[in-house]
PDB file of N, CA and C in Angstrom:
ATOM      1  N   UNK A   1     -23.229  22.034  27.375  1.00  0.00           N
ATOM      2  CA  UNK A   1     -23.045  22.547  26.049  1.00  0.00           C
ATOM      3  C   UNK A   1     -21.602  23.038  25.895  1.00  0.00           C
ATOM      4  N   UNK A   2     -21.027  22.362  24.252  1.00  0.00           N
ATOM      5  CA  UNK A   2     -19.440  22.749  24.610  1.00  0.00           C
ATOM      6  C   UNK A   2     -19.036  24.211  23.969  1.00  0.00           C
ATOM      7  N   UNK A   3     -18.299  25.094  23.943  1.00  0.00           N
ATOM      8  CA  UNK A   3     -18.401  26.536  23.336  1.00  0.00           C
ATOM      9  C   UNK A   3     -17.333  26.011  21.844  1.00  0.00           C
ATOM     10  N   UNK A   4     -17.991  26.646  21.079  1.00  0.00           N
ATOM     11  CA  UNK A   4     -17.666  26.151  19.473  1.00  0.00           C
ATOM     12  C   UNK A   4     -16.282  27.458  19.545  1.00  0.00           C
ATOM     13  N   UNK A   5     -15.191  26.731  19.079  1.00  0.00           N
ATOM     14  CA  UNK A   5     -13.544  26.935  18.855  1.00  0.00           C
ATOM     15  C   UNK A   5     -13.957  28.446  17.980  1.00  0.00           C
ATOM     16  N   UNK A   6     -13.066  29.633  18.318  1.00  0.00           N
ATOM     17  CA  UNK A   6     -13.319  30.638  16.997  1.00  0.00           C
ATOM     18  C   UNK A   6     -12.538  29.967  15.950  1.00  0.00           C
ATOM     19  N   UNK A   7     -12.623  30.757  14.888  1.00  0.00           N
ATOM     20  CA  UNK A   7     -11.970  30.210  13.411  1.00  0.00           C
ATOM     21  C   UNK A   7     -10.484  30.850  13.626  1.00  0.00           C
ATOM     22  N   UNK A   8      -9.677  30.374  13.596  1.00  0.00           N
ATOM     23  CA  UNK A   8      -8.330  31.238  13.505  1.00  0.00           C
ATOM     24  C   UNK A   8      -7.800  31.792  12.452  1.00  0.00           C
ATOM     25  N   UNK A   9      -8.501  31.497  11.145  1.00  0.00           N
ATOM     26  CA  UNK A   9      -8.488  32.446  10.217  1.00  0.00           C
ATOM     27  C   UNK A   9      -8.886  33.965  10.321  1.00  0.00           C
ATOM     28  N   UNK A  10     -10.544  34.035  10.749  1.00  0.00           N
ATOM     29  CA  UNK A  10     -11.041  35.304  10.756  1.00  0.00           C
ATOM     30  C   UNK A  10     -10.152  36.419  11.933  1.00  0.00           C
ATOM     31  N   UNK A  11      -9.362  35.447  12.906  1.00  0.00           N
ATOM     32  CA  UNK A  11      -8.834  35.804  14.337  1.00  0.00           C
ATOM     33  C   UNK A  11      -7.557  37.218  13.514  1.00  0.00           C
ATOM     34  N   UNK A  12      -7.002  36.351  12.405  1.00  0.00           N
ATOM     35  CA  UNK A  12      -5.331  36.869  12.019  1.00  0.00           C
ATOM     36  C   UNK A  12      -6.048  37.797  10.847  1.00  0.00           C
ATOM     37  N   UNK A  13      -6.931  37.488  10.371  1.00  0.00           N
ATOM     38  CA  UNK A  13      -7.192  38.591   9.620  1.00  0.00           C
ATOM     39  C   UNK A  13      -7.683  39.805  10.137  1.00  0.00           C
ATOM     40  N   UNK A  14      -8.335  39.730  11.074  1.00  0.00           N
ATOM     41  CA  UNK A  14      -9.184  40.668  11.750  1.00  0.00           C
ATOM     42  C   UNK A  14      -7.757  41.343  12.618  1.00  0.00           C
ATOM     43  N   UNK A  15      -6.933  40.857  12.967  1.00  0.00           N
ATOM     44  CA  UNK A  15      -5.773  41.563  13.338  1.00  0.00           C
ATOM     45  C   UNK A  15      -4.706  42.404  12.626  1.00  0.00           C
ATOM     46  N   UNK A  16      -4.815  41.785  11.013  1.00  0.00           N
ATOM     47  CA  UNK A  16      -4.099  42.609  10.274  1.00  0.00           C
ATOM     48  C   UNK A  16      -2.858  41.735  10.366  1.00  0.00           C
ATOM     49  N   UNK A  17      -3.013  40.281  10.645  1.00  0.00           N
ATOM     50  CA  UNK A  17      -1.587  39.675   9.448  1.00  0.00           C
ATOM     51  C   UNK A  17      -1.193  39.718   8.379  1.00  0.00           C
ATOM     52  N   UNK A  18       0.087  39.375   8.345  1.00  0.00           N
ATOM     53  CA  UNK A  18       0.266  40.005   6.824  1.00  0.00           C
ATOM     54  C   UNK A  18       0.749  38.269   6.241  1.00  0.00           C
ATOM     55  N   UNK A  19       0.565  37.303   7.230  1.00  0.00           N
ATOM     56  CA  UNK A  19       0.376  35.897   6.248  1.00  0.00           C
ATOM     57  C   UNK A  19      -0.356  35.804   4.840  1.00  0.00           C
ATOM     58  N   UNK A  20      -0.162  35.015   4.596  1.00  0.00           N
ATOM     59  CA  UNK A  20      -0.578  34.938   3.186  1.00  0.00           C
ATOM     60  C   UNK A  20      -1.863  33.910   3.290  1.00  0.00           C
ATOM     61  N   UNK A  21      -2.991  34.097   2.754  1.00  0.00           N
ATOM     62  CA  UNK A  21      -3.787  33.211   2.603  1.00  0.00           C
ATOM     63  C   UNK A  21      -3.657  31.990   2.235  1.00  0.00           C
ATOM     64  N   UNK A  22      -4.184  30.474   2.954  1.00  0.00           N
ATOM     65  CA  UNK A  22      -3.807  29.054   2.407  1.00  0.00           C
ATOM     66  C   UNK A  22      -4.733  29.369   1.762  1.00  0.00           C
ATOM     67  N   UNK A  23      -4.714  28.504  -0.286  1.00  0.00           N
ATOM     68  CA  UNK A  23      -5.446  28.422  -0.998  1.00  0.00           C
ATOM     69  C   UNK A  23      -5.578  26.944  -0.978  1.00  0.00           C
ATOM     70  N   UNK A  24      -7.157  26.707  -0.958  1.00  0.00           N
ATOM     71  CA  UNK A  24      -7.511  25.292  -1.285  1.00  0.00           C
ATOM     72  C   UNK A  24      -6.990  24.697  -1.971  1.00  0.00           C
ATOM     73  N   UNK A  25      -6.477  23.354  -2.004  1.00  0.00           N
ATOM     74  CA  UNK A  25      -6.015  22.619  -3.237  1.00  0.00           C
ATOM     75  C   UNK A  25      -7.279  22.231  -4.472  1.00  0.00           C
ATOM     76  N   UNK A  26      -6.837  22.497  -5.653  1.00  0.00           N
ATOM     77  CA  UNK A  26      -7.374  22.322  -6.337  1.00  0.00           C
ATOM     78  C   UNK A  26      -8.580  21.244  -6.825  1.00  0.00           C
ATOM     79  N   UNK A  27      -9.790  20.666  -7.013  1.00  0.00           N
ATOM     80  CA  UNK A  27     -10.481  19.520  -6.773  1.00  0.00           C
ATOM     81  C   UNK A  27     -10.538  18.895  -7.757  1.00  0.00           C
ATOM     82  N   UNK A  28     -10.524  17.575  -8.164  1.00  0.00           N
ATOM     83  CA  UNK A  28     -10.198  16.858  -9.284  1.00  0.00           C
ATOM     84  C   UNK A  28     -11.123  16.710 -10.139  1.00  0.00           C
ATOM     85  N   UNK A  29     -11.488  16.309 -11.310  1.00  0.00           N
ATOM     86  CA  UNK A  29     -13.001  16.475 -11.816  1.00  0.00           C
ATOM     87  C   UNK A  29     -13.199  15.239 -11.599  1.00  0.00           C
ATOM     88  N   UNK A  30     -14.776  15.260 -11.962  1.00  0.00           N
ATOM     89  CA  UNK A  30     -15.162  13.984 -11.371  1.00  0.00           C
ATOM     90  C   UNK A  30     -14.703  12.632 -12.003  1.00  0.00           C
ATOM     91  N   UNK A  31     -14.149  13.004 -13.348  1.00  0.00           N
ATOM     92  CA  UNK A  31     -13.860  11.285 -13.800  1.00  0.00           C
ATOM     93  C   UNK A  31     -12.425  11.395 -13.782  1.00  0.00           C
ATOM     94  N   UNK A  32     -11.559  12.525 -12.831  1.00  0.00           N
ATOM     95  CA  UNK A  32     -10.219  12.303 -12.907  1.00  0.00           C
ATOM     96  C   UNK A  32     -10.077  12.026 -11.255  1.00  0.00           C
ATOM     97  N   UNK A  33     -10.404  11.088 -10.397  1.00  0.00           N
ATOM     98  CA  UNK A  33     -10.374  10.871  -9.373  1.00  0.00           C
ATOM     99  C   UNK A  33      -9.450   9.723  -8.761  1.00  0.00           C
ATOM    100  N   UNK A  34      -8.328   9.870  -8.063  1.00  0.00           N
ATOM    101  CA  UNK A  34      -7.321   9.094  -7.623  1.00  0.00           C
ATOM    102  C   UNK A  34      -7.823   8.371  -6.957  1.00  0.00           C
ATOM    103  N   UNK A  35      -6.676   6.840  -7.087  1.00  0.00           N
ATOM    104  CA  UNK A  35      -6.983   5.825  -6.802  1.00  0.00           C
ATOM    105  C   UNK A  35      -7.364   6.064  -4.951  1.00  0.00           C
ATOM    106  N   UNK A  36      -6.911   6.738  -4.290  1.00  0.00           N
ATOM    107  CA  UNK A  36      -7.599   6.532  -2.709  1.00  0.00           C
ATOM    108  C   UNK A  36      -8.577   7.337  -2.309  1.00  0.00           C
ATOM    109  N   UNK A  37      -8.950   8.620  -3.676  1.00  0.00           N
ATOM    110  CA  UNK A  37     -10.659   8.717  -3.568  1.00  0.00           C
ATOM    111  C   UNK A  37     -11.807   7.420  -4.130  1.00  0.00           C
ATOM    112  N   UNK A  38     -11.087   7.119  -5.092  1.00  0.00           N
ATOM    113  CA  UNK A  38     -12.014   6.086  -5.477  1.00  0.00           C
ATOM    114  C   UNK A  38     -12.553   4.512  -4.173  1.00  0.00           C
ATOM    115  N   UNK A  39     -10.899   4.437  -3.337  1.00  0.00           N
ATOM    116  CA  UNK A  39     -10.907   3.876  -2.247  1.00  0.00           C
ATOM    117  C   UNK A  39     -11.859   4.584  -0.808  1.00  0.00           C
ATOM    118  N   UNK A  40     -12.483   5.399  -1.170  1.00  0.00           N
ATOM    119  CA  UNK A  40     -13.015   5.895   0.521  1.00  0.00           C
ATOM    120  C   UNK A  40     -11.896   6.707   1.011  1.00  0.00           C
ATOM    121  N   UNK A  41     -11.379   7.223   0.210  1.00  0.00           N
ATOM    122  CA  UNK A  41     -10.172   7.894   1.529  1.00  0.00           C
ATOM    123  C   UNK A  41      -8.974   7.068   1.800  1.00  0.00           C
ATOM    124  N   UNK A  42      -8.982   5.501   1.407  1.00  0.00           N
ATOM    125  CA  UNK A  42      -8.238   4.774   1.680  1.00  0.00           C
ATOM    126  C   UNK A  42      -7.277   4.619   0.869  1.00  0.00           C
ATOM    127  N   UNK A  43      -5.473   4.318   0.988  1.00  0.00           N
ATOM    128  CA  UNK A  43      -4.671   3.606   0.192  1.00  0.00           C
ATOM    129  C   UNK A  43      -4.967   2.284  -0.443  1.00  0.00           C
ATOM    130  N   UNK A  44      -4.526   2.750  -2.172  1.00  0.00           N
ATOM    131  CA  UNK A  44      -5.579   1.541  -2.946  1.00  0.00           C
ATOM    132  C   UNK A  44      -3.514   0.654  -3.010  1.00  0.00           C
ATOM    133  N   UNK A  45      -3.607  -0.647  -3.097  1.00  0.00           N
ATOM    134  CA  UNK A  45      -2.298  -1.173  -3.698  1.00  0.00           C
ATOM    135  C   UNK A  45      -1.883  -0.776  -4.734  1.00  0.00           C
ATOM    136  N   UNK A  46      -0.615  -0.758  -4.811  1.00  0.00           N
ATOM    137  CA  UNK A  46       0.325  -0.152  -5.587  1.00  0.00           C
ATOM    138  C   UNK A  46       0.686  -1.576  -6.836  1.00  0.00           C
ATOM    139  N   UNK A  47       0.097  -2.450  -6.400  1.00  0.00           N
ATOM    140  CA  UNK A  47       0.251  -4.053  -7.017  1.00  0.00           C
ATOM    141  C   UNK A  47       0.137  -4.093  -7.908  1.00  0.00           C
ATOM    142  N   UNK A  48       0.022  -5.101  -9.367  1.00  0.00           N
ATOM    143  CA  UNK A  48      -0.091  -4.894 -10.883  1.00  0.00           C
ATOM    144  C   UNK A  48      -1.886  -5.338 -10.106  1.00  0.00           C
ATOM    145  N   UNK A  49      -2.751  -5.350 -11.279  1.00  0.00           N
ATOM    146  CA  UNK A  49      -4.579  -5.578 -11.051  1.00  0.00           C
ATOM    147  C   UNK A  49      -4.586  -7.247 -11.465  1.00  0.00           C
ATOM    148  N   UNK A  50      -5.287  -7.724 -10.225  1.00  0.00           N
ATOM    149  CA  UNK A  50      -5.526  -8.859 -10.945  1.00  0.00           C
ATOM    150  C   UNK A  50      -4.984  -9.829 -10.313  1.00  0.00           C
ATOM    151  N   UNK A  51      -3.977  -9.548  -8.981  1.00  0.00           N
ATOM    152  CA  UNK A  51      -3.235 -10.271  -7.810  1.00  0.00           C
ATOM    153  C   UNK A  51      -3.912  -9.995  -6.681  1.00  0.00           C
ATOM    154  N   UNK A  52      -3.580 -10.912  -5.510  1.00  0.00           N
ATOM    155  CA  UNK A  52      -4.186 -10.694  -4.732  1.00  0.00           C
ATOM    156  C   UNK A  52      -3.044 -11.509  -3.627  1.00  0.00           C
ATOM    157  N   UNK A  53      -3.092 -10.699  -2.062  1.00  0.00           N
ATOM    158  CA  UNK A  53      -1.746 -11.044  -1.207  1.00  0.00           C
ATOM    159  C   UNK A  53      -2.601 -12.230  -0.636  1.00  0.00           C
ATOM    160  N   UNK A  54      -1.386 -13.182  -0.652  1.00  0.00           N
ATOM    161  CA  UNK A  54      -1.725 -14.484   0.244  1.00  0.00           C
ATOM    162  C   UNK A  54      -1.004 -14.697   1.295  1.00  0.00           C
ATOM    163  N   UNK A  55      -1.251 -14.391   2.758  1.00  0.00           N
ATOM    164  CA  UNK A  55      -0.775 -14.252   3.928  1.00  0.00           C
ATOM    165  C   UNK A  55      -0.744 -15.473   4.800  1.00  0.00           C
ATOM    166  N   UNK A  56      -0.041 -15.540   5.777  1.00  0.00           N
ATOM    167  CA  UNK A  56       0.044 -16.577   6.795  1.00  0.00           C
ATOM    168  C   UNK A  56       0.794 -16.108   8.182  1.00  0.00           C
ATOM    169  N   UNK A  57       0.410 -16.307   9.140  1.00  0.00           N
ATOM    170  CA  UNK A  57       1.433 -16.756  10.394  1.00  0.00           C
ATOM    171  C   UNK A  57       2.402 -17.633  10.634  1.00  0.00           C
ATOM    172  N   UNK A  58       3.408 -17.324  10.717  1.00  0.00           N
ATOM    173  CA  UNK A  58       4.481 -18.529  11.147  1.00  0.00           C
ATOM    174  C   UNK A  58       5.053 -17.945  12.620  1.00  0.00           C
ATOM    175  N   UNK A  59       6.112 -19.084  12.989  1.00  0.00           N
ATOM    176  CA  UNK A  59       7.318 -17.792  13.684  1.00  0.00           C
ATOM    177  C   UNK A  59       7.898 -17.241  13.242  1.00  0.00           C
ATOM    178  N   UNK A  60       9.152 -16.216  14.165  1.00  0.00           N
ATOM    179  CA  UNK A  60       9.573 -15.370  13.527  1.00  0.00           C
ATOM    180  C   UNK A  60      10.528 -15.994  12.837  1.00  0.00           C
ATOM    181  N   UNK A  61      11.336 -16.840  13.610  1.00  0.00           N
ATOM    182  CA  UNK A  61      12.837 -17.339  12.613  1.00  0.00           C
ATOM    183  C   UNK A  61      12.151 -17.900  11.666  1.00  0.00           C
ATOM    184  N   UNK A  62      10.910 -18.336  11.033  1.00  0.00           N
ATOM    185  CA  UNK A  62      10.283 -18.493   9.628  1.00  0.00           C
ATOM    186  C   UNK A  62      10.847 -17.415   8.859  1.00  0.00           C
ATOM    187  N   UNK A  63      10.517 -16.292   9.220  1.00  0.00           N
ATOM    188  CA  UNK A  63      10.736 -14.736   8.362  1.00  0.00           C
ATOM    189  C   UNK A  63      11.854 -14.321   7.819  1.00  0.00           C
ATOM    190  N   UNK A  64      12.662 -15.075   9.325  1.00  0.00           N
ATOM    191  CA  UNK A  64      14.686 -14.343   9.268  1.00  0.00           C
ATOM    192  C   UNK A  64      15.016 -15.360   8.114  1.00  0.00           C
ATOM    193  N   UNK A  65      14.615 -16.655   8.385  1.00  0.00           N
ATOM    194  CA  UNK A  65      15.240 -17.566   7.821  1.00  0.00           C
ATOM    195  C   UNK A  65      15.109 -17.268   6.046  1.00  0.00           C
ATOM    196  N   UNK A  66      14.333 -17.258   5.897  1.00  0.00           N
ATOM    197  CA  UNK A  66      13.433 -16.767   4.304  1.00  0.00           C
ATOM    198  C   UNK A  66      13.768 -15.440   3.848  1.00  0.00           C
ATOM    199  N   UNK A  67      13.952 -14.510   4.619  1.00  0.00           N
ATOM    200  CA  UNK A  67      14.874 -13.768   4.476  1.00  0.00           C
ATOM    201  C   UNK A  67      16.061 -13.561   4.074  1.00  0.00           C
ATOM    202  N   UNK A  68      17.125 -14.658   4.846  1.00  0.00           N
ATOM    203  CA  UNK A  68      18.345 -15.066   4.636  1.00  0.00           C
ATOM    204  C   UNK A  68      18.635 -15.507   3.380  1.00  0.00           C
ATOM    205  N   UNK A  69      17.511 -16.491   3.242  1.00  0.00           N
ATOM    206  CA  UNK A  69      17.702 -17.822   1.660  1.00  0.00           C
ATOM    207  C   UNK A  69      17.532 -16.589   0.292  1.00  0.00           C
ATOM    208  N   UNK A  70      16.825 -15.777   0.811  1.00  0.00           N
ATOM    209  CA  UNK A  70      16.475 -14.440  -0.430  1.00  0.00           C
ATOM    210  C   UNK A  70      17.573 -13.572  -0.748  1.00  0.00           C
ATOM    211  N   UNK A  71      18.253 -12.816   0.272  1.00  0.00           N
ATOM    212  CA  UNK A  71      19.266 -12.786   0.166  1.00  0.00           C
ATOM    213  C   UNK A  71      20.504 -13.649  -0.254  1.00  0.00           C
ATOM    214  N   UNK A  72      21.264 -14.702   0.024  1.00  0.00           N
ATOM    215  CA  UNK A  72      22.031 -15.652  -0.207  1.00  0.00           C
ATOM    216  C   UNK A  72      22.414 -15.826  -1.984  1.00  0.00           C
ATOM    217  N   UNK A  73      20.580 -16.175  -2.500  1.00  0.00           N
ATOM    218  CA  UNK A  73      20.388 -16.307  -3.822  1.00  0.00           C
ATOM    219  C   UNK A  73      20.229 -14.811  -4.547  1.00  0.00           C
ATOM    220  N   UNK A  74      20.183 -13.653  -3.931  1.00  0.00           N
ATOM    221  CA  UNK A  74      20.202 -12.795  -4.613  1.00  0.00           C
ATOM    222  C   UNK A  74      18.640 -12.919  -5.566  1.00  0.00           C
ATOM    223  N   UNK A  75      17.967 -12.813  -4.683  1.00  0.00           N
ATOM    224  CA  UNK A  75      16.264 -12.375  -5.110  1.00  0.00           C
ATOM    225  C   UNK A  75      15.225 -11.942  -4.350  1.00  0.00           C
ATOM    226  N   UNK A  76      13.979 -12.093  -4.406  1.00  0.00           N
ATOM    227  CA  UNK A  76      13.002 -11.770  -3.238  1.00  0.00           C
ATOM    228  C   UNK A  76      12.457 -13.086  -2.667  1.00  0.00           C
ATOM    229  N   UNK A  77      11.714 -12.738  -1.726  1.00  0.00           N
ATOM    230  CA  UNK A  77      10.957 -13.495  -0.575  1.00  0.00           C
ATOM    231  C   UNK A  77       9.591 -13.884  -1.445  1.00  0.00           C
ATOM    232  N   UNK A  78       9.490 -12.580  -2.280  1.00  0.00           N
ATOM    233  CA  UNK A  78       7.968 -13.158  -3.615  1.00  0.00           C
ATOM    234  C   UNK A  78       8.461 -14.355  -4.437  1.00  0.00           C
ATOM    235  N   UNK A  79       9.749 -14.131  -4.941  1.00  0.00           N
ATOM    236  CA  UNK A  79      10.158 -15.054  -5.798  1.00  0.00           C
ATOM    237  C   UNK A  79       9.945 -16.127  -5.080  1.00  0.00           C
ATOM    238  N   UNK A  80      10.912 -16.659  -4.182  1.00  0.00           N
ATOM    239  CA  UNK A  80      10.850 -17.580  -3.798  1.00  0.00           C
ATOM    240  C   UNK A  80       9.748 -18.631  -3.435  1.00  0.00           C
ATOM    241  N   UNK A  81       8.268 -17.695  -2.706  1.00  0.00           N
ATOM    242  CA  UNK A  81       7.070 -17.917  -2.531  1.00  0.00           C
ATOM    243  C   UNK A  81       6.729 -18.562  -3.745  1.00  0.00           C
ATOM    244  N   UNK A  82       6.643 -17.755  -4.409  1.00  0.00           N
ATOM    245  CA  UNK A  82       6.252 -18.072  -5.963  1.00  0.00           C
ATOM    246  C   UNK A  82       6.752 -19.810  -6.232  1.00  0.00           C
ATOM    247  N   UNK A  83       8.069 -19.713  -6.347  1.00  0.00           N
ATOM    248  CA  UNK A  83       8.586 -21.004  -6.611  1.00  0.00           C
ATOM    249  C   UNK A  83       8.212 -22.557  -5.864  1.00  0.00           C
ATOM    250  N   UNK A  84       7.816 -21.963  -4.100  1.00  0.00           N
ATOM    251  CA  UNK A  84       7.501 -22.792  -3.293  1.00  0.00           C
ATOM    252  C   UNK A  84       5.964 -22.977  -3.765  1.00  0.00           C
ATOM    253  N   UNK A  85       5.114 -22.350  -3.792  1.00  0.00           N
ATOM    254  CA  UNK A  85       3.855 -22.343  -4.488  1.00  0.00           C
ATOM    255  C   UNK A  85       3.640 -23.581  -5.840  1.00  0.00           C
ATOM    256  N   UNK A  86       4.727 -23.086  -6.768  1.00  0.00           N
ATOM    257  CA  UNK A  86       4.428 -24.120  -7.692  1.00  0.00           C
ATOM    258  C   UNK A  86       5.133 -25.638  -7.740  1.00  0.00           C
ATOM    259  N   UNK A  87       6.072 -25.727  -6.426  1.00  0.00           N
ATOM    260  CA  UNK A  87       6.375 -26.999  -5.952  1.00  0.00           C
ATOM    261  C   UNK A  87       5.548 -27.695  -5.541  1.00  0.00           C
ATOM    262  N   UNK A  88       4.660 -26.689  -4.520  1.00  0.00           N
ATOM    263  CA  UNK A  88       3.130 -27.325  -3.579  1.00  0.00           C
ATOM    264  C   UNK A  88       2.275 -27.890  -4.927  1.00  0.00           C
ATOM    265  N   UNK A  89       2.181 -26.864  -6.436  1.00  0.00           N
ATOM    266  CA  UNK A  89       1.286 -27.602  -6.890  1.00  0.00           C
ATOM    267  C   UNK A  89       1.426 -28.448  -7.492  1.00  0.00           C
ATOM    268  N   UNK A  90       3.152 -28.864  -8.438  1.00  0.00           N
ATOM    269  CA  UNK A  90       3.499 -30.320  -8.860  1.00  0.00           C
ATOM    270  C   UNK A  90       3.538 -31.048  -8.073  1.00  0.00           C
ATOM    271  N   UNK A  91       3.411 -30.933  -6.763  1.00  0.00           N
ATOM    272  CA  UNK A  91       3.239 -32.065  -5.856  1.00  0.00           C
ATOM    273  C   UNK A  91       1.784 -32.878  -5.645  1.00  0.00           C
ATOM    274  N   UNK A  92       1.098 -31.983  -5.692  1.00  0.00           N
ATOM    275  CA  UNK A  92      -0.455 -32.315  -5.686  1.00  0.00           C
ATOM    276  C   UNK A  92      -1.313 -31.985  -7.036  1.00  0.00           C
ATOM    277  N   UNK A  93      -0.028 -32.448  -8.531  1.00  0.00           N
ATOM    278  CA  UNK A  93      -0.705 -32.337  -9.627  1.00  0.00           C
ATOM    279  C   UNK A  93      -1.975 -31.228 -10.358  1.00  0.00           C
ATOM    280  N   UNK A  94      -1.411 -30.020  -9.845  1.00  0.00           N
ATOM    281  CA  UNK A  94      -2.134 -29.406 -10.250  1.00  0.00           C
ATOM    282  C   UNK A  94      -1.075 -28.477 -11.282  1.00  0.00           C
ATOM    283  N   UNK A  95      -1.577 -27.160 -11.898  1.00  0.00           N
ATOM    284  CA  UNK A  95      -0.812 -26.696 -12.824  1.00  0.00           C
ATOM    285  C   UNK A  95      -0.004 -25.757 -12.243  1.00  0.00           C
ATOM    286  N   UNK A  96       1.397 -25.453 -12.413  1.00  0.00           N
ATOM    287  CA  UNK A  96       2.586 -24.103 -11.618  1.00  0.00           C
ATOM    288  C   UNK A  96       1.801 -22.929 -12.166  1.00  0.00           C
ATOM    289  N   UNK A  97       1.353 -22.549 -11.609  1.00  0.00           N
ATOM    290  CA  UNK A  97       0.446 -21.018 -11.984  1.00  0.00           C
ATOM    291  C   UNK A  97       1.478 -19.748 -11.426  1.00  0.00           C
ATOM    292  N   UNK A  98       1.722 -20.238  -9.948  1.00  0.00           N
ATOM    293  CA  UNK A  98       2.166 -18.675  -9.325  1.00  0.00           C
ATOM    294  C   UNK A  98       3.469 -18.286 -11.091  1.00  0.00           C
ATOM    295  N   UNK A  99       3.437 -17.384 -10.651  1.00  0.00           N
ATOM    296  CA  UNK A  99       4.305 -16.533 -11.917  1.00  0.00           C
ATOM    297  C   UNK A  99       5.578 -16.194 -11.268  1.00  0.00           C
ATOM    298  N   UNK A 100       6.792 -16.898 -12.073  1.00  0.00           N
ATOM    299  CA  UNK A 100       8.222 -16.595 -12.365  1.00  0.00           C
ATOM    300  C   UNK A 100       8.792 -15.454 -12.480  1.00  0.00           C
ATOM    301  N   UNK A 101       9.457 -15.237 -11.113  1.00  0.00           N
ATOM    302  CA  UNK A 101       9.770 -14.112 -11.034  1.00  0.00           C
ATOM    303  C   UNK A 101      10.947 -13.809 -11.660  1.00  0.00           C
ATOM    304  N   UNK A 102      11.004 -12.193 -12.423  1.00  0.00           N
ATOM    305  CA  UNK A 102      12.312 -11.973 -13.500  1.00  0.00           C
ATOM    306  C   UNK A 102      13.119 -11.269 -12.286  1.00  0.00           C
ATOM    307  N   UNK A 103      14.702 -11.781 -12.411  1.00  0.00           N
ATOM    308  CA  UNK A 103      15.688 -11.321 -11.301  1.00  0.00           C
ATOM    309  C   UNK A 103      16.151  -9.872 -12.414  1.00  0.00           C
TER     310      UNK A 103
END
């Protein structure tokens, strides 16, 4: 049986600190509840609603390299995705969906 921790609150009071009491943070009402209560506790994306991340493995000089080309042109690594995305789909006749990124 393990011996239960004293409270270290009752410890400093009962001694006569002159700390100041931590006050609870305030609790949100129930229909004003942030996005990582609504998540479980978890960080919700910061993303616009309605996207969703499409991931892959490569190597690394994949990353540097794509990196580089983003830089060079003076944009992002999304943009570019984006652009490669709707190359993949005029290639295989389907419609450029990914969305044009504004520099």
């Amino acid at each position: 049986m393990t011996k239960q921790r004293p409270n270290l609150a009752e410890i400093t009071a009962a001694a006569g600190s002159t700390r100041r009491a931590v006050e609870p943070e305030p609790q949100p009402a129930a229909d004003d509840e942030s996005d990582s209560e609504r998540a479980g506790g978890r960080r919700t994306s910061t993303r616009p609603p309605g996207t969703k991340q499409i991931a892959g493995h490569f190597p690394e000089e994949v990353s540097w390299q794509l990196r580089e080309l983003a830089a060079e042109r003076r944009t992002t690594v999304q943009a570019l995705l984006g652009e490669a995305l709707n190359d993949l789909f005029q290639k295989h006749g389907k419609p450029e969906i990914a969305p044009r990124a504004v520099r």
